[in-house]
Structure formats: C-alpha cells, structure tokens
C-alpha atoms as a PDB file:
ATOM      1  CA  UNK A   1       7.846   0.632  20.231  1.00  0.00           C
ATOM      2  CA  UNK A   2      11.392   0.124  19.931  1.00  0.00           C
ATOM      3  CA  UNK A   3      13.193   0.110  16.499  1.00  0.00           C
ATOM      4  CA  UNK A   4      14.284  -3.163  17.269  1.00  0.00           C
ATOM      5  CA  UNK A   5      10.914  -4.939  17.925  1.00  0.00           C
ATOM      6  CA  UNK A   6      10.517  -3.829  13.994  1.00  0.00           C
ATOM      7  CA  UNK A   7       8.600  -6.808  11.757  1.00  0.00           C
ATOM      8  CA  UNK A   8       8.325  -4.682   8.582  1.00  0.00           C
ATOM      9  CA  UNK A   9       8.879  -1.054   7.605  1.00  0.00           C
ATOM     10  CA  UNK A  10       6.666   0.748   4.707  1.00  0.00           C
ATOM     11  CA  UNK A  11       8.709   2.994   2.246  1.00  0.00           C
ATOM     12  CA  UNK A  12       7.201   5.861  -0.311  1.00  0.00           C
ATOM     13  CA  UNK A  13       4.725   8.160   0.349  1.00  0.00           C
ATOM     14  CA  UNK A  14       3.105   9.876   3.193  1.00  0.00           C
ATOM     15  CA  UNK A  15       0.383  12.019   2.205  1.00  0.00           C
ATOM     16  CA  UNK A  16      -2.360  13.870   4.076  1.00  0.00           C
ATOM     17  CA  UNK A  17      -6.362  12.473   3.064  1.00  0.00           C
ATOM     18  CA  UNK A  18      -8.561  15.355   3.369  1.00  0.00           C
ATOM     19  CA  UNK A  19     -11.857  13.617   2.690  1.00  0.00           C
ATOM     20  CA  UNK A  20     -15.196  15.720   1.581  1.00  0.00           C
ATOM     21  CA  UNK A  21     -18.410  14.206   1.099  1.00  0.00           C
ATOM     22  CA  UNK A  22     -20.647  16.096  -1.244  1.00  0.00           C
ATOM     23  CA  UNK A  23     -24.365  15.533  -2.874  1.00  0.00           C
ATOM     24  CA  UNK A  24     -22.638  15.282  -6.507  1.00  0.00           C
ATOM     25  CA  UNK A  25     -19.604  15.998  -8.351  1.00  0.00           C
ATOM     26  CA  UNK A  26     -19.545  19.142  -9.509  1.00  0.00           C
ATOM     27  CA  UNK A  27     -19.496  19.723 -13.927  1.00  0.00           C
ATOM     28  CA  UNK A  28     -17.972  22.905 -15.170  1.00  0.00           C
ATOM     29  CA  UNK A  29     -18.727  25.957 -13.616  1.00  0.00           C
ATOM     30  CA  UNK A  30     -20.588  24.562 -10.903  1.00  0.00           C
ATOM     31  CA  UNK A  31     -20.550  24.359  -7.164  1.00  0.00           C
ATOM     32  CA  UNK A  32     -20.969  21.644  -4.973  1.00  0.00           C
ATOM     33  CA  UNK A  33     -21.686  21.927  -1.129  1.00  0.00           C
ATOM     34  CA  UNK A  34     -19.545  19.831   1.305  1.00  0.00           C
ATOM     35  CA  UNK A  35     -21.537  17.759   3.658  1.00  0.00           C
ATOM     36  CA  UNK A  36     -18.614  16.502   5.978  1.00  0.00           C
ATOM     37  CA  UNK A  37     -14.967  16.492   5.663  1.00  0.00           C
ATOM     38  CA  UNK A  38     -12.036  14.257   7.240  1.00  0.00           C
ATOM     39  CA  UNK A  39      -8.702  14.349   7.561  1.00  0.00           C
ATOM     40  CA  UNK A  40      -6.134  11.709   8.028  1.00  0.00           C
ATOM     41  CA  UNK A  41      -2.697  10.231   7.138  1.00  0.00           C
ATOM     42  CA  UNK A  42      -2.483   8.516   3.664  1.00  0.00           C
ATOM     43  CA  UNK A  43      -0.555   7.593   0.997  1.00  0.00           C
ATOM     44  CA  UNK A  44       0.491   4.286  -0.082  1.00  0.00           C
ATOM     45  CA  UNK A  45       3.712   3.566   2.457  1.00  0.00           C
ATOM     46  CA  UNK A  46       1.449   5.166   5.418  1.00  0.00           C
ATOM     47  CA  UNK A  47      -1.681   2.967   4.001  1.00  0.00           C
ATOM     48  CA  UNK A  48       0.833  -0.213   4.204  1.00  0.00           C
ATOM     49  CA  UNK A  49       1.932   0.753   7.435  1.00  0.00           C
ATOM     50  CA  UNK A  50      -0.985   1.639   9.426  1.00  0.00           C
ATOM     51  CA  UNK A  51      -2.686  -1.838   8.089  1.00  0.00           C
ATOM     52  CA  UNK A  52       0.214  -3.840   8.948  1.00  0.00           C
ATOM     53  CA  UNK A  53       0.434  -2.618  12.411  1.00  0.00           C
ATOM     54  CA  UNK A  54      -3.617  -3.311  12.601  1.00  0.00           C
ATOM     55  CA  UNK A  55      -2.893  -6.281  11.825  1.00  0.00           C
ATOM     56  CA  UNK A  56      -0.955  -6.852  15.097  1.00  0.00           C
ATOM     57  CA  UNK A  57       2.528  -6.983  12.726  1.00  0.00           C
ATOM     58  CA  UNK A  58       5.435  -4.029  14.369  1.00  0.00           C
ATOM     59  CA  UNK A  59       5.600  -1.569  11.716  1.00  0.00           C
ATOM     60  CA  UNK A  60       7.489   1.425  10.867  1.00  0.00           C
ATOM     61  CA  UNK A  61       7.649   3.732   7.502  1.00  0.00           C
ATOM     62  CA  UNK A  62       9.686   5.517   5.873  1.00  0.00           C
ATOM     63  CA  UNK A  63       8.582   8.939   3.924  1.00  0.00           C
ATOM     64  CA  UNK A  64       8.998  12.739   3.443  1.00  0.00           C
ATOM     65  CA  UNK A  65       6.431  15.259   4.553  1.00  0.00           C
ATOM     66  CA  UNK A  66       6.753  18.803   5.035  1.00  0.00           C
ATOM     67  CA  UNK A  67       6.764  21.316   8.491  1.00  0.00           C
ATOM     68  CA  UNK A  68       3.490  21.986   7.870  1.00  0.00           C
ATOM     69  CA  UNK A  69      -0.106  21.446   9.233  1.00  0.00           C
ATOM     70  CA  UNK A  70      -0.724  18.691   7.142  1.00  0.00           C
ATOM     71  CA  UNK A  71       2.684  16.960   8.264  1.00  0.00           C
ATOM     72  CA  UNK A  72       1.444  17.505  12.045  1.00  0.00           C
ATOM     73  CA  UNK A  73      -1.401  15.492  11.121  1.00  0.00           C
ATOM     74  CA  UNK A  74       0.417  12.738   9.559  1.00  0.00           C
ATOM     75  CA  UNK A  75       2.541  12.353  12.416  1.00  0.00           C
ATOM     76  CA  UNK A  76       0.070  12.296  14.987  1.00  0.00           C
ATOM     77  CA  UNK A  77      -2.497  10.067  13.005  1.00  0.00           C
ATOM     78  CA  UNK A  78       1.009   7.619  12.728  1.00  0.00           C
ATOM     79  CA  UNK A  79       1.862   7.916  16.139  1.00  0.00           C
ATOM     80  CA  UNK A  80      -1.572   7.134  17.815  1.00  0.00           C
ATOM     81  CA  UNK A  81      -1.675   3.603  15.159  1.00  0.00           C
ATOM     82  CA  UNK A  82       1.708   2.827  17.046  1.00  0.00           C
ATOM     83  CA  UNK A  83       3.711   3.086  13.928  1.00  0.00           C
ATOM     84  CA  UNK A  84       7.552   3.815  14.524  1.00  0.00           C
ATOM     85  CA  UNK A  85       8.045   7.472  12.781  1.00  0.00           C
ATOM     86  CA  UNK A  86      12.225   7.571  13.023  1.00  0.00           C
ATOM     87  CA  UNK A  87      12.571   7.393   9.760  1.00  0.00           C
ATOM     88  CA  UNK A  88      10.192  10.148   8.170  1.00  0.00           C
ATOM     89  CA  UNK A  89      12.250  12.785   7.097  1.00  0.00           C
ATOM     90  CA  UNK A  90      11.257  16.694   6.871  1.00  0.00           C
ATOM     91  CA  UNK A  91      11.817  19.146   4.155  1.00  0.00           C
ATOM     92  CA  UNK A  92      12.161  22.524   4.838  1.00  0.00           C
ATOM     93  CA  UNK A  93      11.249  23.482   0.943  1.00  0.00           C
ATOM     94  CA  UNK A  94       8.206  21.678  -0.192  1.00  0.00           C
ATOM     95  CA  UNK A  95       4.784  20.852   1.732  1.00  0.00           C
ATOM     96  CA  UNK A  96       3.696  18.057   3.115  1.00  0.00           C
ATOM     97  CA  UNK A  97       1.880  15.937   0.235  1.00  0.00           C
ATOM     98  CA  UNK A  98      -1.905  15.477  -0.142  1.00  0.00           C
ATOM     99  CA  UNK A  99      -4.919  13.574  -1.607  1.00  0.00           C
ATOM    100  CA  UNK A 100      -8.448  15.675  -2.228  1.00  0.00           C
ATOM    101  CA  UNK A 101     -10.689  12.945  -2.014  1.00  0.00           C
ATOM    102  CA  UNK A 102     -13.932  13.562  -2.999  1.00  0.00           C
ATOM    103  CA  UNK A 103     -17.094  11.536  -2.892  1.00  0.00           C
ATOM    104  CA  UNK A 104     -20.406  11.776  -3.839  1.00  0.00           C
ATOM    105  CA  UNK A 105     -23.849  10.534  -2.265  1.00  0.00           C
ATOM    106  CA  UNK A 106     -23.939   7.277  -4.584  1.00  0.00           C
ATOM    107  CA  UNK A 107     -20.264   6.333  -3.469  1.00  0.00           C
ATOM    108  CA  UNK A 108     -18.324   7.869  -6.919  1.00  0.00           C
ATOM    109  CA  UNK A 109     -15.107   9.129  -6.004  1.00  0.00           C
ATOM    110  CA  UNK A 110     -12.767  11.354  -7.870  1.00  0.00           C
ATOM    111  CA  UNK A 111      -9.201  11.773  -6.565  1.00  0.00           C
ATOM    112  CA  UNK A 112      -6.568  15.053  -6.661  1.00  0.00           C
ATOM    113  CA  UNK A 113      -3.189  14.724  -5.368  1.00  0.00           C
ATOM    114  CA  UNK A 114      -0.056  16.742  -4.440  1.00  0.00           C
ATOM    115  CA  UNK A 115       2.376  14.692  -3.895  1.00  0.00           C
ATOM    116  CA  UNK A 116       4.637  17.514  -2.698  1.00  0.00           C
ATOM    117  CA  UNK A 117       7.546  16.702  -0.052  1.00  0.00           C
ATOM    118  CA  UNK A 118       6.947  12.450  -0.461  1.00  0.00           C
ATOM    119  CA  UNK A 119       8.381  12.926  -3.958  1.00  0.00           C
ATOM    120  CA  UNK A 120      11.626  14.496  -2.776  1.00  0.00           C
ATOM    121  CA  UNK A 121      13.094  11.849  -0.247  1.00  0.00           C
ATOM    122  CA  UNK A 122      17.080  10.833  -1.179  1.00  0.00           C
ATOM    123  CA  UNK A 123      18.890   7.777  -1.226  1.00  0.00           C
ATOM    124  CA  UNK A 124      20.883   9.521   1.158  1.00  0.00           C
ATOM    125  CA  UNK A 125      17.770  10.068   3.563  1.00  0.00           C
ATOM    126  CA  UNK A 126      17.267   6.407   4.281  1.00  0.00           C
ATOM    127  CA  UNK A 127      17.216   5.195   7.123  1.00  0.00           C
ATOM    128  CA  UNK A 128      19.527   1.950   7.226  1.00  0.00           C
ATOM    129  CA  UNK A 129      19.321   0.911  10.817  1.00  0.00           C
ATOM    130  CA  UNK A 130      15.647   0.856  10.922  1.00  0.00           C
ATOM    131  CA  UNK A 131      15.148  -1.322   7.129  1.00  0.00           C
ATOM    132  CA  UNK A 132      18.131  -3.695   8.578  1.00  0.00           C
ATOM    133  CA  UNK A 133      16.465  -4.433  11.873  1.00  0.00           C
ATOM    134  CA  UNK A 134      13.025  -5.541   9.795  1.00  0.00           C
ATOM    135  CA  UNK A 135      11.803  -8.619   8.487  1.00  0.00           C
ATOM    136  CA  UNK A 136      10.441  -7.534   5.304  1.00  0.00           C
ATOM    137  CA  UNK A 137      10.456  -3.956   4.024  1.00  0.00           C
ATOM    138  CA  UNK A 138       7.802  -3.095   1.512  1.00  0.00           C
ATOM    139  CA  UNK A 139       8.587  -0.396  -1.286  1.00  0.00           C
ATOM    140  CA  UNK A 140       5.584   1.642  -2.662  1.00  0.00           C
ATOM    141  CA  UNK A 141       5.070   4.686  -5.663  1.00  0.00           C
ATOM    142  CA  UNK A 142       8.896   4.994  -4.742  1.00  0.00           C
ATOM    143  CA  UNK A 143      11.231   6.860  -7.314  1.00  0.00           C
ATOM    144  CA  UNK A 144      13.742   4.665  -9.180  1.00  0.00           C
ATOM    145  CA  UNK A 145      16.650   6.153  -7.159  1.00  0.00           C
ATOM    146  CA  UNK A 146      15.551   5.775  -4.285  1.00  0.00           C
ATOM    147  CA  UNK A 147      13.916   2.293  -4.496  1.00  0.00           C
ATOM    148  CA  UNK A 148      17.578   1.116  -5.948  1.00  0.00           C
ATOM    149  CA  UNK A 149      18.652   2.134  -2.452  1.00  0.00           C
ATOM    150  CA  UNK A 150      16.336   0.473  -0.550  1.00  0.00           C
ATOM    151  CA  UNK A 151      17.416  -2.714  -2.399  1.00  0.00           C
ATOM    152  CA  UNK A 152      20.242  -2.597  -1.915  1.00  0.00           C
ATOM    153  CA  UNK A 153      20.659  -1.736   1.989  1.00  0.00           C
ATOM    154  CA  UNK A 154      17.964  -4.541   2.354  1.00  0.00           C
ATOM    155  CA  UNK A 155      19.883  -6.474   0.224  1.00  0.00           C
ATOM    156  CA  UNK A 156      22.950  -6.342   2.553  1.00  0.00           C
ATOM    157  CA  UNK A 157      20.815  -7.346   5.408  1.00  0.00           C
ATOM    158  CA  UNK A 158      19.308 -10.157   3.823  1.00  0.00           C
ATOM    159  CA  UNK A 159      15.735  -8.773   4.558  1.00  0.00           C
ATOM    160  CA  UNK A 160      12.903 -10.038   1.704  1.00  0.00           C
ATOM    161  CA  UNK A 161      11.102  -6.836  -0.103  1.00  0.00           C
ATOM    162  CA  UNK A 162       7.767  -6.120  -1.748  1.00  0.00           C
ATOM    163  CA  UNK A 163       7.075  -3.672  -4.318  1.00  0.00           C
ATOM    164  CA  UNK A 164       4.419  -2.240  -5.631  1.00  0.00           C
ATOM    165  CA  UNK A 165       5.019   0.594  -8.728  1.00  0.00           C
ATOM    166  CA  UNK A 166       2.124   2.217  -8.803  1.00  0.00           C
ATOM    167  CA  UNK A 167       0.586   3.717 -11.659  1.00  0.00           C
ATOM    168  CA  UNK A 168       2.914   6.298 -12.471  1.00  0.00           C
ATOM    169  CA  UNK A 169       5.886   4.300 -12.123  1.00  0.00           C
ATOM    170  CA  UNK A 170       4.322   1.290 -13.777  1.00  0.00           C
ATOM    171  CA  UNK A 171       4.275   3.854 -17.379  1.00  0.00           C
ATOM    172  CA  UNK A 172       7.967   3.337 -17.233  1.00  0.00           C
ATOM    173  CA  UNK A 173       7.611  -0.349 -18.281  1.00  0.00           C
ATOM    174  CA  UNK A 174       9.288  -3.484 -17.286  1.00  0.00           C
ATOM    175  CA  UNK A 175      12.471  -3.005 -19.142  1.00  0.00           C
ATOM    176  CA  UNK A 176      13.341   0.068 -17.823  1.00  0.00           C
ATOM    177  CA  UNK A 177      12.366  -0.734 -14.389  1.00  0.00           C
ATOM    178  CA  UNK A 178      14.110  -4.786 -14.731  1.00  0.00           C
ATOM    179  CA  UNK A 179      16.757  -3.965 -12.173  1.00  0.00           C
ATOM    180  CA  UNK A 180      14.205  -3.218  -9.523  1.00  0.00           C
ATOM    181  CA  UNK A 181      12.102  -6.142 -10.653  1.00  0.00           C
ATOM    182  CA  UNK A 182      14.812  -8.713 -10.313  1.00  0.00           C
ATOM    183  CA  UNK A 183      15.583  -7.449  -7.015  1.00  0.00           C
ATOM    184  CA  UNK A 184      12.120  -8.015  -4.867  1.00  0.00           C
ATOM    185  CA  UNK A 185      10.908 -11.023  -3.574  1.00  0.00           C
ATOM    186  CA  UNK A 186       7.212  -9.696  -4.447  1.00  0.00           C
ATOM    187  CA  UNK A 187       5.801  -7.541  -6.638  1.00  0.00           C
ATOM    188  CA  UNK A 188       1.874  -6.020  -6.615  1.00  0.00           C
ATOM    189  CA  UNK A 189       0.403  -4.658  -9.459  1.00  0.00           C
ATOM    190  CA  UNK A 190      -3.157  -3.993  -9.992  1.00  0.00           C
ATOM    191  CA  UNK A 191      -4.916  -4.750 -13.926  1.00  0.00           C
ATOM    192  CA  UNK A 192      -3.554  -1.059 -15.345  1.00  0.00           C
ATOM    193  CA  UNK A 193      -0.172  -1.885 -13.455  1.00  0.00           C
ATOM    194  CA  UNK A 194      -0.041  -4.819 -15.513  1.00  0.00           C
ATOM    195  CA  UNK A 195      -0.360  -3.743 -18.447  1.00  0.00           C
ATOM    196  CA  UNK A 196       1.721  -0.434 -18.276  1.00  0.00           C
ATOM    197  CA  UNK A 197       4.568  -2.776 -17.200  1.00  0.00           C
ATOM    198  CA  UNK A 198       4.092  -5.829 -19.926  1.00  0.00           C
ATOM    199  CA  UNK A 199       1.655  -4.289 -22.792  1.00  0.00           C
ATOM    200  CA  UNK A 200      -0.383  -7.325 -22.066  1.00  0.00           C
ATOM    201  CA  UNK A 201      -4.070  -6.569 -21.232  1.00  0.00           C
ATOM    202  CA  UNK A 202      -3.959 -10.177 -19.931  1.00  0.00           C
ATOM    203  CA  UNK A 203      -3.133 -10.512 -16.421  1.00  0.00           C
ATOM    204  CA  UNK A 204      -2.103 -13.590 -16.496  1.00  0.00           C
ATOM    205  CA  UNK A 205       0.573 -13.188 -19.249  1.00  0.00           C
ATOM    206  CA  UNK A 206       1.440 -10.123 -17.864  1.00  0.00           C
ATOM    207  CA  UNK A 207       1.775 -12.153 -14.670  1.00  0.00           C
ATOM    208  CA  UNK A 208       4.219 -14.302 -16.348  1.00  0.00           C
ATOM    209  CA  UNK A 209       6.297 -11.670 -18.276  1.00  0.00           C
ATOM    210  CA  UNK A 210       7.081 -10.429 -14.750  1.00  0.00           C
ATOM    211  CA  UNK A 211       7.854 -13.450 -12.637  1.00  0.00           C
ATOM    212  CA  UNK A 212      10.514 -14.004 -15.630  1.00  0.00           C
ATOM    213  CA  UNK A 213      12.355 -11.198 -14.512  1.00  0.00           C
ATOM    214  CA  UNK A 214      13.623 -12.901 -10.932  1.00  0.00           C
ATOM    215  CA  UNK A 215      10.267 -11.841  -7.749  1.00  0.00           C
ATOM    216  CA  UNK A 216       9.316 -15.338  -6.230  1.00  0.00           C
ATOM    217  CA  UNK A 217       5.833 -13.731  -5.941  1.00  0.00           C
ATOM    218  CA  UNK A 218       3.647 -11.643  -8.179  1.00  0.00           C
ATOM    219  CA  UNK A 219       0.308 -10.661  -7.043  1.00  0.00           C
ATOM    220  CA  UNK A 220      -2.189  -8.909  -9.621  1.00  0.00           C
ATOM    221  CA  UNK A 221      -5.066  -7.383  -7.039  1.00  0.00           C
ATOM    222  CA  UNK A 222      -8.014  -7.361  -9.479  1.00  0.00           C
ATOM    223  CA  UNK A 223     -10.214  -5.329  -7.073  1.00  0.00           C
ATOM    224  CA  UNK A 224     -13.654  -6.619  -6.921  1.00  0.00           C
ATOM    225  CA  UNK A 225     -12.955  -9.576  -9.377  1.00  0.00           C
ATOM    226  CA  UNK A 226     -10.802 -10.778  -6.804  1.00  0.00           C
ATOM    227  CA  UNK A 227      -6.735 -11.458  -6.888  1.00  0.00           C
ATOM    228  CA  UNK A 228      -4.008 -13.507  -8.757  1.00  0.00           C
ATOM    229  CA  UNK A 229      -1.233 -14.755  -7.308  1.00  0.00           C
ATOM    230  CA  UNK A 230       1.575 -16.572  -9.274  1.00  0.00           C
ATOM    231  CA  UNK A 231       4.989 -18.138  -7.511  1.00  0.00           C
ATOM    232  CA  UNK A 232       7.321 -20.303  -8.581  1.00  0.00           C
ATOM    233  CA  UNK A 233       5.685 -23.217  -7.600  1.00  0.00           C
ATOM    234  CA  UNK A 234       2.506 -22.632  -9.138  1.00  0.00           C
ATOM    235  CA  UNK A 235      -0.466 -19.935  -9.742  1.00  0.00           C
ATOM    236  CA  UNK A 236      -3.725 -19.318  -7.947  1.00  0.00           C
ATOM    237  CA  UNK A 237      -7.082 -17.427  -8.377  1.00  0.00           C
ATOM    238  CA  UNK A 238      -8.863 -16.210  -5.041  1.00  0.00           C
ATOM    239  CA  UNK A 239     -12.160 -14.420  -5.580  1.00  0.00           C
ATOM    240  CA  UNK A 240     -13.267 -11.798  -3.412  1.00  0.00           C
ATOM    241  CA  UNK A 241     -15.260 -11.825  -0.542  1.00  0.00           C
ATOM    242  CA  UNK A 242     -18.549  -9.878  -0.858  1.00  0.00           C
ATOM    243  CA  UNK A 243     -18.587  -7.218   2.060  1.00  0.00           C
ATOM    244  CA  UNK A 244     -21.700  -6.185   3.986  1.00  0.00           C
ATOM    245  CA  UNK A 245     -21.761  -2.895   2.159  1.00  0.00           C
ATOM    246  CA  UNK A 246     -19.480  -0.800  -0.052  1.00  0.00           C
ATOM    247  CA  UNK A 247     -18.523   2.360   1.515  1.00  0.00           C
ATOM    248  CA  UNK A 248     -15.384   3.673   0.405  1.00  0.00           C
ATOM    249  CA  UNK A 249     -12.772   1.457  -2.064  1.00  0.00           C
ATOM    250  CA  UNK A 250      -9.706   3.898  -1.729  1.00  0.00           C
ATOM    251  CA  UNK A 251      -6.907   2.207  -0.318  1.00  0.00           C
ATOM    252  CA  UNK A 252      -8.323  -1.381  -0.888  1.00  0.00           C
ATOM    253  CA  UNK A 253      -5.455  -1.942  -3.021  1.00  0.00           C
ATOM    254  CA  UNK A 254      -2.749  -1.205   0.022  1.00  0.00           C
ATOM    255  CA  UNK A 255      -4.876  -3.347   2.873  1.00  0.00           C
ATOM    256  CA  UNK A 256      -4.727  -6.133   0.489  1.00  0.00           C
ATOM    257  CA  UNK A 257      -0.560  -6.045   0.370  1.00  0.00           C
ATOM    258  CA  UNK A 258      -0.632  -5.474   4.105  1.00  0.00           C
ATOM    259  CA  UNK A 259      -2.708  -8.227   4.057  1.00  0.00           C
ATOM    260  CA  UNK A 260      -0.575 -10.749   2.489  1.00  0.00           C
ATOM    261  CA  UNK A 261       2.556  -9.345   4.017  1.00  0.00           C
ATOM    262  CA  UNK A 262       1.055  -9.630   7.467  1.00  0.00           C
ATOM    263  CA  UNK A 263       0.144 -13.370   6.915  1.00  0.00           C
ATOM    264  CA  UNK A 264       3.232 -14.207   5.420  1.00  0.00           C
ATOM    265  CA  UNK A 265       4.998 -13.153   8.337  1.00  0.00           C
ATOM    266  CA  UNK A 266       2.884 -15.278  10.247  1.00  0.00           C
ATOM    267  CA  UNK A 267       3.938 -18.609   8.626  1.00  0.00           C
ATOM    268  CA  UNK A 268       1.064 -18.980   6.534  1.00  0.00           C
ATOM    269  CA  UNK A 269       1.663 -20.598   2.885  1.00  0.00           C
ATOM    270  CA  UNK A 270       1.173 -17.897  -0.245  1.00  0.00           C
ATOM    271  CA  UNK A 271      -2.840 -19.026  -0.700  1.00  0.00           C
ATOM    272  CA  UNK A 272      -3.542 -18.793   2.693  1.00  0.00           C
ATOM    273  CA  UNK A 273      -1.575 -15.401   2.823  1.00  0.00           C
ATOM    274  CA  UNK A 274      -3.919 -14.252  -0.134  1.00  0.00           C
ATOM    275  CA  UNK A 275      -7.002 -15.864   1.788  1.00  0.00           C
ATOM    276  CA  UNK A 276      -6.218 -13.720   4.630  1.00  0.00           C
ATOM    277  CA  UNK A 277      -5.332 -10.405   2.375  1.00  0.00           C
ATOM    278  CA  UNK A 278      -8.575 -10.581   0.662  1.00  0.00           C
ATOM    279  CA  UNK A 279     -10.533 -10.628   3.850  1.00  0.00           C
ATOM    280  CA  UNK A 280      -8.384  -7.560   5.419  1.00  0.00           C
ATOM    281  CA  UNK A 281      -9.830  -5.811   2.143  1.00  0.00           C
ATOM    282  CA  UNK A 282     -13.054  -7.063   2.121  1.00  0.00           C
ATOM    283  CA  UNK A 283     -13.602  -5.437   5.646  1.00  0.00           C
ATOM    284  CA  UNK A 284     -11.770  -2.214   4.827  1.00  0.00           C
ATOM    285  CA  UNK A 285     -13.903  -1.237   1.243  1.00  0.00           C
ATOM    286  CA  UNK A 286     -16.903  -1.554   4.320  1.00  0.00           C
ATOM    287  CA  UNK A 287     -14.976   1.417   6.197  1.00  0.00           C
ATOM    288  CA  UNK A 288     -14.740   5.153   5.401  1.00  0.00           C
ATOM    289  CA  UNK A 289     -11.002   5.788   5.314  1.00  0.00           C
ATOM    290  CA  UNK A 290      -7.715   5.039   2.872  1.00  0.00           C
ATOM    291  CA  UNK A 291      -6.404   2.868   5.848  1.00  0.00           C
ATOM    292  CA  UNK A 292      -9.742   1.676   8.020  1.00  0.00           C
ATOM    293  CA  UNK A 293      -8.509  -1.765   8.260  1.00  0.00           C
ATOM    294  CA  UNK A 294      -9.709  -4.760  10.838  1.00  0.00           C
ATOM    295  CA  UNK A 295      -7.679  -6.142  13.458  1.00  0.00           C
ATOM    296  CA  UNK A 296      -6.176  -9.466  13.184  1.00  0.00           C
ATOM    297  CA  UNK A 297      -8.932 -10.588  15.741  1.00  0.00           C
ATOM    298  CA  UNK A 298     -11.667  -9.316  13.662  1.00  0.00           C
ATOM    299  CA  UNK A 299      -9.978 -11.010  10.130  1.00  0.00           C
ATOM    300  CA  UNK A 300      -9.905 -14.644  11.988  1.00  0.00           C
ATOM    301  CA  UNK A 301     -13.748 -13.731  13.317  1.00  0.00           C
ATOM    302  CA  UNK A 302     -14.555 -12.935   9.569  1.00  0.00           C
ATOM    303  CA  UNK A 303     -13.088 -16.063   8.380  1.00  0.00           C
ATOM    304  CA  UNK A 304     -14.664 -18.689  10.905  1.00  0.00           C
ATOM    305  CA  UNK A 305     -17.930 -17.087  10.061  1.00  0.00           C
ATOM    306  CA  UNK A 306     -17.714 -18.013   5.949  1.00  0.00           C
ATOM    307  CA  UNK A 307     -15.621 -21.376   7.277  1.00  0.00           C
ATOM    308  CA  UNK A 308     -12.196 -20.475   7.065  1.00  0.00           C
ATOM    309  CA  UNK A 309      -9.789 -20.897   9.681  1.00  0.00           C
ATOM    310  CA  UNK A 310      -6.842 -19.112   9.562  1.00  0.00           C
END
C-alpha cells in the first residue's frame, strides 16, 4: 500500500507476544508445563495498527525493534495484516522488545515485558512524510520526547492525534505531562490511567480534570463495565456488549481505540464511534491474540444482530 493511501499511522511500541498456555501459574519454586505457545507482533502502536487496518482503515506504524528473531517476526506478522512498515526503525544495540504472556487453564493471565529497542526510538527517527500524509496519527506508551515530536510534526500538518499514556507514563501525572495533553484531540485512559493522571478514583472527575487541559475527546475504557466518553458537547456512558465467551482480554484496551478511531474516520458522530469501538472489543476479548480483531464486515454483522445499524 502506498504511503500516500495512508488514513492513520500508530506510534510507540512494537513488541513481540510470545504466548504460553499452561495448566496453572506457577508459586515459588515450582514448575509449570507449557501446553501450547504462540508468537506474534504486539505492543500497543502494533495492537492499534493491526486493528485499524482490520477494520478496513490504511494504516501504518511507527516503532523501534531490534535485528533480531523477534523483529523478523514483527515485521512479517505487520506485513501479511497489510500495515505500511516505512517507518519502523532498527537498532543495532538493543533487542527487539517483548511480552511473556502467560495464561492459565481458567483464563488468568500474568504479563512480563521487555520493552527493549521500542523504548529507544528518537525524535530524530520520525518519520515526517509518512505522519503528514495521514488523517489521524495515534500516539501510544510513547516517551515524553518523542511524543512532543510527534505533536508537533502533526501539528504542522494539521493532522488530529490520539493518545493514550499508558500506565507507566500515566505515574507522571497530568501536570507534568499538560503540554502533551493540551496538544491531542483525544486522549484514552483506562480506570488506573485515570487516576495516576488526576488522583481522582472517580472517572468521571478525572474525566473532567483532563478535558480542562485542551483534548476535544476523552475516553475512559472501563473494560468490562463498559466505556466513558466525555467531549465538549456533552458526556456519554456505553456499556459493554457481553461476548459469546471470554477467551483472552489482552489488548481489549487497544481494539477499543482502533475502534473509535476507525469509526470516526468514517463520519460517524462520537457515540456511534464508541458504539462501534465497543463491539470491535467485544469480538476481540472472544479471540486468542493481543490484536485478533473482526473485520469491519463482521462489526456491522454483530451490530444488526443486537439491532444496531452502523
């Protein structure tokens, strides 16, 4: 696809999942046996990206790996979605980043990362020509430096932005991070998120604190409870849709902001972008995989069949 076709590009992390299914979790001193193990691209920006272009939107990311085995895989797994890969960047120092994830036979899942080469990419490694040329560029787990950067070059070609902190970034808090805040058109945070940012352990408020700050949007994904989205013009509370069966919640959180992205680049208002985000995610947490999202065909099936039209 050319770079030029581009609807939104995904900025942050690209990370390797290396997936093992086991009986139980292991305590101290103990040993579990692997059942099956996967591996696959993740990440947050890769997550985003693989979604959107799911979803039928033209996507490309931006990211760091390694020249590695695990960067091989991210590539290919990136290339076969039909995600534009110009603007990953290679490090010769550090390895390619990755997630252990490991779950157990009742659907627990415990989580070790590396983040290795994604936490090194520069201001200076940006690629300009490829953020200019989208629509909307989304900004995830990305450094302060480098997210200033992004801002700015998308800034100067008048393209909207999303942003979504993260955990460890959200620590920082809102003050600190005000500059970046004032700067993006949309921010996601999940309930922790939230809080870290505001010290509010009430979304809403927390909600508010932030929309203060300058976003038109902030959307607080509050996983199975559902999502909150406040604007400008108002507030809303979408539930979430029960799915057929939970298999695997990892990367619910990213297919929800591809979600809403993707339908906001369609045209559709903010609530029926969050409508159509909170189906993506219902369908994904029924899927094995960070980034086993639906098809746009198979999110407008979903919705006739509980009465929706999208």
């Amino acid at each position: 696809m050319p770079e030029d076709q581009l609807q939104a590009v995904s900025v942050g992390h690209v990370l390797v999942d290396l997936r093992v299914q086991v009986d139980r979790l292991p305590g101290v001193d103990e040993e579990a046996v692997i059942r099956d193990e996967t591996r696959g691209v993740g990440g947050s920006a890769a997550n985003v990206a693989v979604v959107l272009r799911r979803l039928g939107i033209q996507s490309g990311v931006i990211g760091k790996i390694g020249l590695d085995d695990f960067g091989r895989i991210a590539v290919d797994n990136l290339m076969r979605e039909g995600v534009v890969i110009s603007g990953l960047r290679v490090s010769l120092q550090d390895r390619t980043g990755f997630s252990i994830v490991v779950r157990d036979r009742e659907g627990s899942i415990t989580i070790y990362s590396y983040k290795g080469a994604a936490e090194t990419l520069e201001p200076a490694e940006l690629d300009e020509n490829i953020i200019g040329k989208s629509r909307h560029v989304h900004v995830a787990s990305l450094r302060p430096d480098t997210t200033l950067r992004t801002l700015e070059i998308a800034k100067k070609h008048s393209t909207t932005v999303s942003w979504d902190p993260g955990r460890v970034l959200s620590r920082m808090g809102a003050e600190r991070l005000a500059t970046i805040i004032s700067s993006v058109d949309i921010v996601f945070v999940n309930r922790e998120e939230a809080r870290n940012l505001t010290g509010s352990h009430d979304y809403r408020q927390a909600a508010r604190q932030l929309i203060k700050l300058g976003p038109k949007i902030v959307v607080v994904k509050l996983g199975a409870s559902g999502s909150y989205i406040l604007s400008q013009d108002g507030e809303a509370y979408i539930p979430a849709l029960k799915p057929e069966k939970v298999v695997d919640t990892t990367g619910a959180g990213d297919s929800y902001a591809a979600g809403f992205i993707a339908g906001l680049l369609r045209g559709y208002t903010i609530e029926k972008a969050s409508l159509y985000a909170t189906i993506v995610a219902s369908i994904k947490v029924s899927r094995l995989g960070s980034n086993a999202a639906p098809t746009h065909e198979e999110v407008v099936e979903r919705a006739r069949e509980i009465g929706l039209e999208l």
